[in-house]
Protein backbone atom coordinates (compact mmCIF):
# COMPACT_ATOMS: atom_id res chain seq x y z
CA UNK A 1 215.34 79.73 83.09
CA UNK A 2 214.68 83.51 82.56
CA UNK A 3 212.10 84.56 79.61
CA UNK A 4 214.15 85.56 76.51
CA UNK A 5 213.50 86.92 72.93
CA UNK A 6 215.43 86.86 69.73
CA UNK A 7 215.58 90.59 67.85
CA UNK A 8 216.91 91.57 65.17
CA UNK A 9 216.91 94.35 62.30
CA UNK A 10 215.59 94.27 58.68
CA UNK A 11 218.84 93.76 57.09
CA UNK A 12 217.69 90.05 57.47
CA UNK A 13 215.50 90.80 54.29
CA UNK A 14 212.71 88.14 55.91
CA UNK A 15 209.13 89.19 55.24
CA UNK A 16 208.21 91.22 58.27
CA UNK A 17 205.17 88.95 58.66
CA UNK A 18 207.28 85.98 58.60
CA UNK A 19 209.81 87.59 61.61
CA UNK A 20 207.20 88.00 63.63
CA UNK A 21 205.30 84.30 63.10
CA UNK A 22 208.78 83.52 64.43
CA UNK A 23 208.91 85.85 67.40
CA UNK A 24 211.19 87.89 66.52
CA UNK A 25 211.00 91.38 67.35
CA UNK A 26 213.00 93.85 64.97
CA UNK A 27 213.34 97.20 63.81
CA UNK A 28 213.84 98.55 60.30
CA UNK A 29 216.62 100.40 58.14
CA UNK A 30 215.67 103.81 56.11
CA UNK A 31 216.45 104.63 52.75
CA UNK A 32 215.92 107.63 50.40
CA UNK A 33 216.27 108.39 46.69
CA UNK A 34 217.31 111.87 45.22
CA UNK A 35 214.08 113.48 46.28
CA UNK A 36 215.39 113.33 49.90
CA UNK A 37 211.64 111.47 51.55
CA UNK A 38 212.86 109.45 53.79
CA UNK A 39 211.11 105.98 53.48
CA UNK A 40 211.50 102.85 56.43
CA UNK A 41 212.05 99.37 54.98
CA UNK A 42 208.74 98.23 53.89
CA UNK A 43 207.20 101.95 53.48
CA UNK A 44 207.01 101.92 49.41
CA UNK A 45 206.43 98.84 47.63
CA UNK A 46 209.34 96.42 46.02
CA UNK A 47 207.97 96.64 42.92
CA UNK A 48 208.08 100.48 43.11
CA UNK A 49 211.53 100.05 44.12
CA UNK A 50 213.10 98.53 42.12
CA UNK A 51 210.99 100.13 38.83
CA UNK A 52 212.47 103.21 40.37
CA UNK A 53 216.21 101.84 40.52
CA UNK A 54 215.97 100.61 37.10
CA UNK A 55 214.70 103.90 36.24
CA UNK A 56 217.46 104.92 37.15
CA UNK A 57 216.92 106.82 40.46
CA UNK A 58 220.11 106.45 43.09
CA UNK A 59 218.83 104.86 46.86
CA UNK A 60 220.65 105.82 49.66
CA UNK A 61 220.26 103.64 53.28
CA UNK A 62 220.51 104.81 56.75
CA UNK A 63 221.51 102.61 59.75
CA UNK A 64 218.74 101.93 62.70
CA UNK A 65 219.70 104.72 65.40
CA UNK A 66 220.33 103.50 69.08
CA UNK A 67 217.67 105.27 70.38
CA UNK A 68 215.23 102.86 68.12
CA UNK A 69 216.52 100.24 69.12
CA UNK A 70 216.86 101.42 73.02
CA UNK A 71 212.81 101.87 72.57
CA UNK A 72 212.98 98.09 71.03
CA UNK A 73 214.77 96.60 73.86
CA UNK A 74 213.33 98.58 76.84
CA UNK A 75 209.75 97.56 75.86
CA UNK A 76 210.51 93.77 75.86
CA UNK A 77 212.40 94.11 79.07
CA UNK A 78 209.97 96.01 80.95
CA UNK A 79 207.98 92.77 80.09
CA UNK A 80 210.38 90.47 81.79
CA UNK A 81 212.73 89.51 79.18
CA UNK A 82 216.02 88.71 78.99
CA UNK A 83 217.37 90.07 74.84
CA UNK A 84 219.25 88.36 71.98
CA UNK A 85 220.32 90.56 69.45
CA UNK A 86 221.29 89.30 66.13
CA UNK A 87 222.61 91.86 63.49
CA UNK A 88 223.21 93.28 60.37
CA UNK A 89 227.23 92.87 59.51
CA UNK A 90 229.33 95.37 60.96
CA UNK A 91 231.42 95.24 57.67
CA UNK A 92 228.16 96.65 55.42
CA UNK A 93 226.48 99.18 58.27
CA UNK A 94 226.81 100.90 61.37
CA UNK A 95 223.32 98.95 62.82
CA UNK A 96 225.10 96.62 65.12
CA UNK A 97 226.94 99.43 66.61
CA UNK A 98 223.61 101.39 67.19
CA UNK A 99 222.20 98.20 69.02
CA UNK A 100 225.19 97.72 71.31
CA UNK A 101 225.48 101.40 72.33
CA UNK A 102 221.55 100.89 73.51
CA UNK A 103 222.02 97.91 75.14
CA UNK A 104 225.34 99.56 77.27
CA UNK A 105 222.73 101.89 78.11
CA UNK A 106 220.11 99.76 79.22
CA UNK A 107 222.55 97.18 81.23
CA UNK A 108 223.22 100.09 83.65
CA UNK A 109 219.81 101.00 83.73
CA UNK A 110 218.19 97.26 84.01
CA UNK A 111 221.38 95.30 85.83
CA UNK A 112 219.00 92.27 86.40
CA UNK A 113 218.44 91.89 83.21
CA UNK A 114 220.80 90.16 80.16
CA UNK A 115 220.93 91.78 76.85
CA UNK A 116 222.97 89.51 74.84
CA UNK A 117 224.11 91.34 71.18
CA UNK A 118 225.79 89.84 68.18
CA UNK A 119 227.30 90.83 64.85
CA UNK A 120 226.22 88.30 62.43
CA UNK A 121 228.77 89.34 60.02
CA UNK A 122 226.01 88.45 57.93
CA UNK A 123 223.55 90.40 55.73
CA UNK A 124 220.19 89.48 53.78
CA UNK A 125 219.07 86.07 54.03
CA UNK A 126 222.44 84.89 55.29
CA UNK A 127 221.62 87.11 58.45
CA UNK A 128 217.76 85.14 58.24
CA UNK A 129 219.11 82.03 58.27
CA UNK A 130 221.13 82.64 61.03
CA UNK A 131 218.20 84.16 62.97
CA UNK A 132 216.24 80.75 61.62
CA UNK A 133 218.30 78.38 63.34
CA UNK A 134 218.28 80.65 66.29
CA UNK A 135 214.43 80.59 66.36
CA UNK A 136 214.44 77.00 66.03
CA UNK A 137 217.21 75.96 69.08
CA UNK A 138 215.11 78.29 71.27
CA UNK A 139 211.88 76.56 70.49
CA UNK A 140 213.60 73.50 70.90
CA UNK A 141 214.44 74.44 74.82
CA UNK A 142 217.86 76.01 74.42
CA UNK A 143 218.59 79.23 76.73
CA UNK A 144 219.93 82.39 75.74
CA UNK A 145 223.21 81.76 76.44
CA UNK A 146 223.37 78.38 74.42
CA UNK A 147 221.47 79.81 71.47
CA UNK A 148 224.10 82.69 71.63
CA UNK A 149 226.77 80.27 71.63
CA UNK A 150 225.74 78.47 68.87
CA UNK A 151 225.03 81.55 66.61
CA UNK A 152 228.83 82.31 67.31
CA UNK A 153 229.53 78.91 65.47
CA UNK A 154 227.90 78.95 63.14
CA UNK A 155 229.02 82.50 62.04
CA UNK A 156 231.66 81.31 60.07
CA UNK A 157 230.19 78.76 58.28
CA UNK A 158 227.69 80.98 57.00
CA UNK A 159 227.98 81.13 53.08
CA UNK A 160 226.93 84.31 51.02
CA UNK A 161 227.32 83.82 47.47
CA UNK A 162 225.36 86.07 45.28
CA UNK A 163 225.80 87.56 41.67
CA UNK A 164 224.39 90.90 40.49
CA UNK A 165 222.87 91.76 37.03
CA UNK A 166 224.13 95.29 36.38
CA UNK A 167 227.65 96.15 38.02
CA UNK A 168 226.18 99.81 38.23
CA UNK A 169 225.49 99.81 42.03
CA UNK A 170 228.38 97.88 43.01
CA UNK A 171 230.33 100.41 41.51
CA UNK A 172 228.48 103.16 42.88
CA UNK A 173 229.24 101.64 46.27
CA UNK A 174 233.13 101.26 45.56
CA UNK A 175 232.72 97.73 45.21
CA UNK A 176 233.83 97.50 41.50
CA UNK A 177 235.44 99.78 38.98
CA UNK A 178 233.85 101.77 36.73
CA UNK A 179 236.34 100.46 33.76
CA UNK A 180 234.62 96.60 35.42
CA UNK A 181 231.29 98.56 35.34
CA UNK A 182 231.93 98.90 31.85
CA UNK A 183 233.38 95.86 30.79
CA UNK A 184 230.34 94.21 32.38
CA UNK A 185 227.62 95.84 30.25
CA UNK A 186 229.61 95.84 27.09
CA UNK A 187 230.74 92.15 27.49
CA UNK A 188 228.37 90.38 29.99
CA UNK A 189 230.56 90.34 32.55
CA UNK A 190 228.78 89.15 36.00
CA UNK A 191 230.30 88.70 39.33
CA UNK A 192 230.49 86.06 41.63
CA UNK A 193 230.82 87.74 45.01
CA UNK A 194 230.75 86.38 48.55
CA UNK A 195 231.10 87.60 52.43
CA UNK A 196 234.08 86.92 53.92
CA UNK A 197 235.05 86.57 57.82
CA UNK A 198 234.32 90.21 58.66
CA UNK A 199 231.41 91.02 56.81
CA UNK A 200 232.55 92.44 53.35
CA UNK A 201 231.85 92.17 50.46
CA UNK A 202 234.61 90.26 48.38
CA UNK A 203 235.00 89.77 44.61
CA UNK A 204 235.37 86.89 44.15
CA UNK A 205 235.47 85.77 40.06
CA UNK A 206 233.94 86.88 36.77
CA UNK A 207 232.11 84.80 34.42
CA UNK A 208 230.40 85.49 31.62
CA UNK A 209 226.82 85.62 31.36
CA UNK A 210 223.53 85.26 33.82
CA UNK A 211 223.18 81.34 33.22
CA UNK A 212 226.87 81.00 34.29
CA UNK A 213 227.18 82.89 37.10
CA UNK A 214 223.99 80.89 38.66
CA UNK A 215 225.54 77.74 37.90
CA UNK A 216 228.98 78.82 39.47
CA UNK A 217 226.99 79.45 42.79
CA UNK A 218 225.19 76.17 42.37
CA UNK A 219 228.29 73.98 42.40
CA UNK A 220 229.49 76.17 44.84
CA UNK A 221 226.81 74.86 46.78
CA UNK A 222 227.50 71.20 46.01
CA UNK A 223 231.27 71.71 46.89
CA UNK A 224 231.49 73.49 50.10
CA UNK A 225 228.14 72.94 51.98
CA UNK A 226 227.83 70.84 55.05
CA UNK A 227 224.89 68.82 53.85
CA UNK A 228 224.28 69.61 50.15
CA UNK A 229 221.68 66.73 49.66
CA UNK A 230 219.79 67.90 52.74
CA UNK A 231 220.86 71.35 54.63
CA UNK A 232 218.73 73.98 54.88
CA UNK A 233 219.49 76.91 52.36
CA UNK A 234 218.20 80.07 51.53
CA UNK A 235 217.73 82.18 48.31
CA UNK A 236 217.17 85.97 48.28
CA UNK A 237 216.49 87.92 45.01
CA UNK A 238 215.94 91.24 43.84
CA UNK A 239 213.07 91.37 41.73
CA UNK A 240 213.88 88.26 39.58
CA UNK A 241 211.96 85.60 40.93
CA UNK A 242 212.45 82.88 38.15
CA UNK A 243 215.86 83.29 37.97
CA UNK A 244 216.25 82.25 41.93
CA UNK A 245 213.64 79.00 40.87
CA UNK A 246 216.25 78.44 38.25
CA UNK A 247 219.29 78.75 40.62
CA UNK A 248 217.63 75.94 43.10
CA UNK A 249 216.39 73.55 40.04
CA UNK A 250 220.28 74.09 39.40
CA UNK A 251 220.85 72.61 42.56
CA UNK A 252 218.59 70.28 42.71
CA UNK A 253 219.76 68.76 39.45
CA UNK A 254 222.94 68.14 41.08
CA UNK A 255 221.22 66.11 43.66
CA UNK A 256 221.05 69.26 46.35
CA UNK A 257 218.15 69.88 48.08
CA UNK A 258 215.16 71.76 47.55
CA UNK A 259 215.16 75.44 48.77
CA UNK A 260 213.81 75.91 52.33
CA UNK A 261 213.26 79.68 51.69
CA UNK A 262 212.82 82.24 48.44
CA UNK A 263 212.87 85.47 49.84
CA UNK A 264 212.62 89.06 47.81
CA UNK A 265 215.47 91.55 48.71
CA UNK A 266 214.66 94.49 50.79
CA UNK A 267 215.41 97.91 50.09
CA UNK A 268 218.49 98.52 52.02
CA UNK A 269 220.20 95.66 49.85
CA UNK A 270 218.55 96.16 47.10
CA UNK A 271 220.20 99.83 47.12
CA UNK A 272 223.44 98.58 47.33
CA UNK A 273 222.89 95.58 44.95
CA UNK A 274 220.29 96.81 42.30
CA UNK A 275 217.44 94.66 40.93
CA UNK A 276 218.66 91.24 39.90
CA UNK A 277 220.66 90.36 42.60
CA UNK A 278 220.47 86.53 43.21
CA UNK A 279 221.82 85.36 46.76
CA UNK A 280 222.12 81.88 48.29
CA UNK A 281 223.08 81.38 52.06
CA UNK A 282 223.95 78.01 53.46
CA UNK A 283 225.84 76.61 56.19
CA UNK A 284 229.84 75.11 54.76
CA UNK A 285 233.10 73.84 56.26
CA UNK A 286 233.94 77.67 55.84
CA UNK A 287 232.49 80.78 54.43
């Protein structure tokens, strides 16, 4: 069986530290706010951040260029790997695209060698628990075409349901109106969003208040995932960690089980989502 590795890209929002205790090898989004500096995922703090979106300040992202990733994938390969790319949804940014125009490049370049990518469809933590179960069938034995395989079923059953606490960025995004933008801050509006089957973002109710919209997404949980007393799910947040501790003793109270992973949204989410997103990814009969 040839030597393989699992790679991926930071939409994942999994601490960098954390991707690489699991081997995988990755390479990260950009953003920038108003001033222009151009700033790779990790570069300024999350606190900073987010002090900075609440501030006010607009972030902008920027896909991973091919070229990055070409440098990515030509350094494992030159080491005698075989590449499985797992990526950011094609429906939120262009960063799958970049990795499959590199790897075009490099199959002509490297015909012995297999360079496997895939669209997740997913983004944030869904996308990391994707690339979780990945890391775990590989260590387990499986080869690069079987883990690939079984990322491409599990795909759709890949549940995003998040809520955001100001509809401000979604709005500046396109994602709501601003008359909903409005409504939401005068009334208390909050969203209960998901990702559908290619990627987007959908909305999908309204409810009013914080408490309610984390306890929509908890029976949510209870009602559509495969094993809600014990599957593996994950919560990302953005800068509001007790309200994602709330959201699993939620679940948990329902007789789900405890959260596998809490992890903090990144930038390039975060820019899109604003600070007090709450996210929770699990595997269901359908997304």
């Amino acid at each position: 069986m040839a030597n393989y590795v699992i790679m991926s890209d930071t939409g994942c929002d999994i601490e960098f530290e954390t991707l690489r205790d699991w081997g995988v090898g990755f390479k990260g989004l950009t953003f920038h706010f108003e001033d222009g500096i151009e700033h790779p995922e990790g570069g300024m703090s999350k606190s900073e951040f987010y002090a900075r979106m609440r501030a006010g300040e607009v972030s902008k992202t920027s896909a991973v260029n091919s070229q990055n990733f070409k440098d990515l994938f030509e350094e494992a390969i030159k080491e005698g790997n075989d590449i499985l790319y797992l990526g950011f949804s094609s429906g939120i940014s262009a960063t799958s695209s970049s990795a499959e125009m590199a790897a075009n490049e490099l199959r002509e370049e490297y015909p012995d060698r297999k360079i496997v990518t895939i669209d997740t469809l997913a983004a944030s933590a869904g996308q990391g628990l994707i690339l979780h179960l990945a890391v775990e069938k590989k260590k387990n034995g499986a080869s690069l075409d079987e883990v690939a395989s079984y990322v491409r079923e599990i795909i759709p059953k890949t549940a995003h349901w998040f809520t955001v606490e100001d509809l401000v960025y979604l709005k500046r995004g396109g994602r709501v109106s601003a008359a909903a933008a409005f409504a939401g801050g005068v009334l208390g509006i909050k969203p209960v969003l998901h990702v559908d089957n290619e990627g987007h973002l959908i909305n999908i109710m309204k409810v009013r208040g914080r408490t309610q919209s984390l306890k929509t997404i908890a029976k949510k949980y209870m009602e559509t995932a495969l094993d809600p007393a014990g599957g593996l799910y994950f919560i990302s947040h953005g800068d509001c960690l007790e309200d994602a501790r709330e959201l699993e003793s939620m679940i948990v109270a329902e007789g789900g089980n405890k959260c596998a992973l809490i992890t903090e949204i990144g930038m390039i989410i975060g820019s899109h989502a604003g600070p007090g997103t709450i996210a929770l990814f699990f595997l269901a009969n359908e997304r």
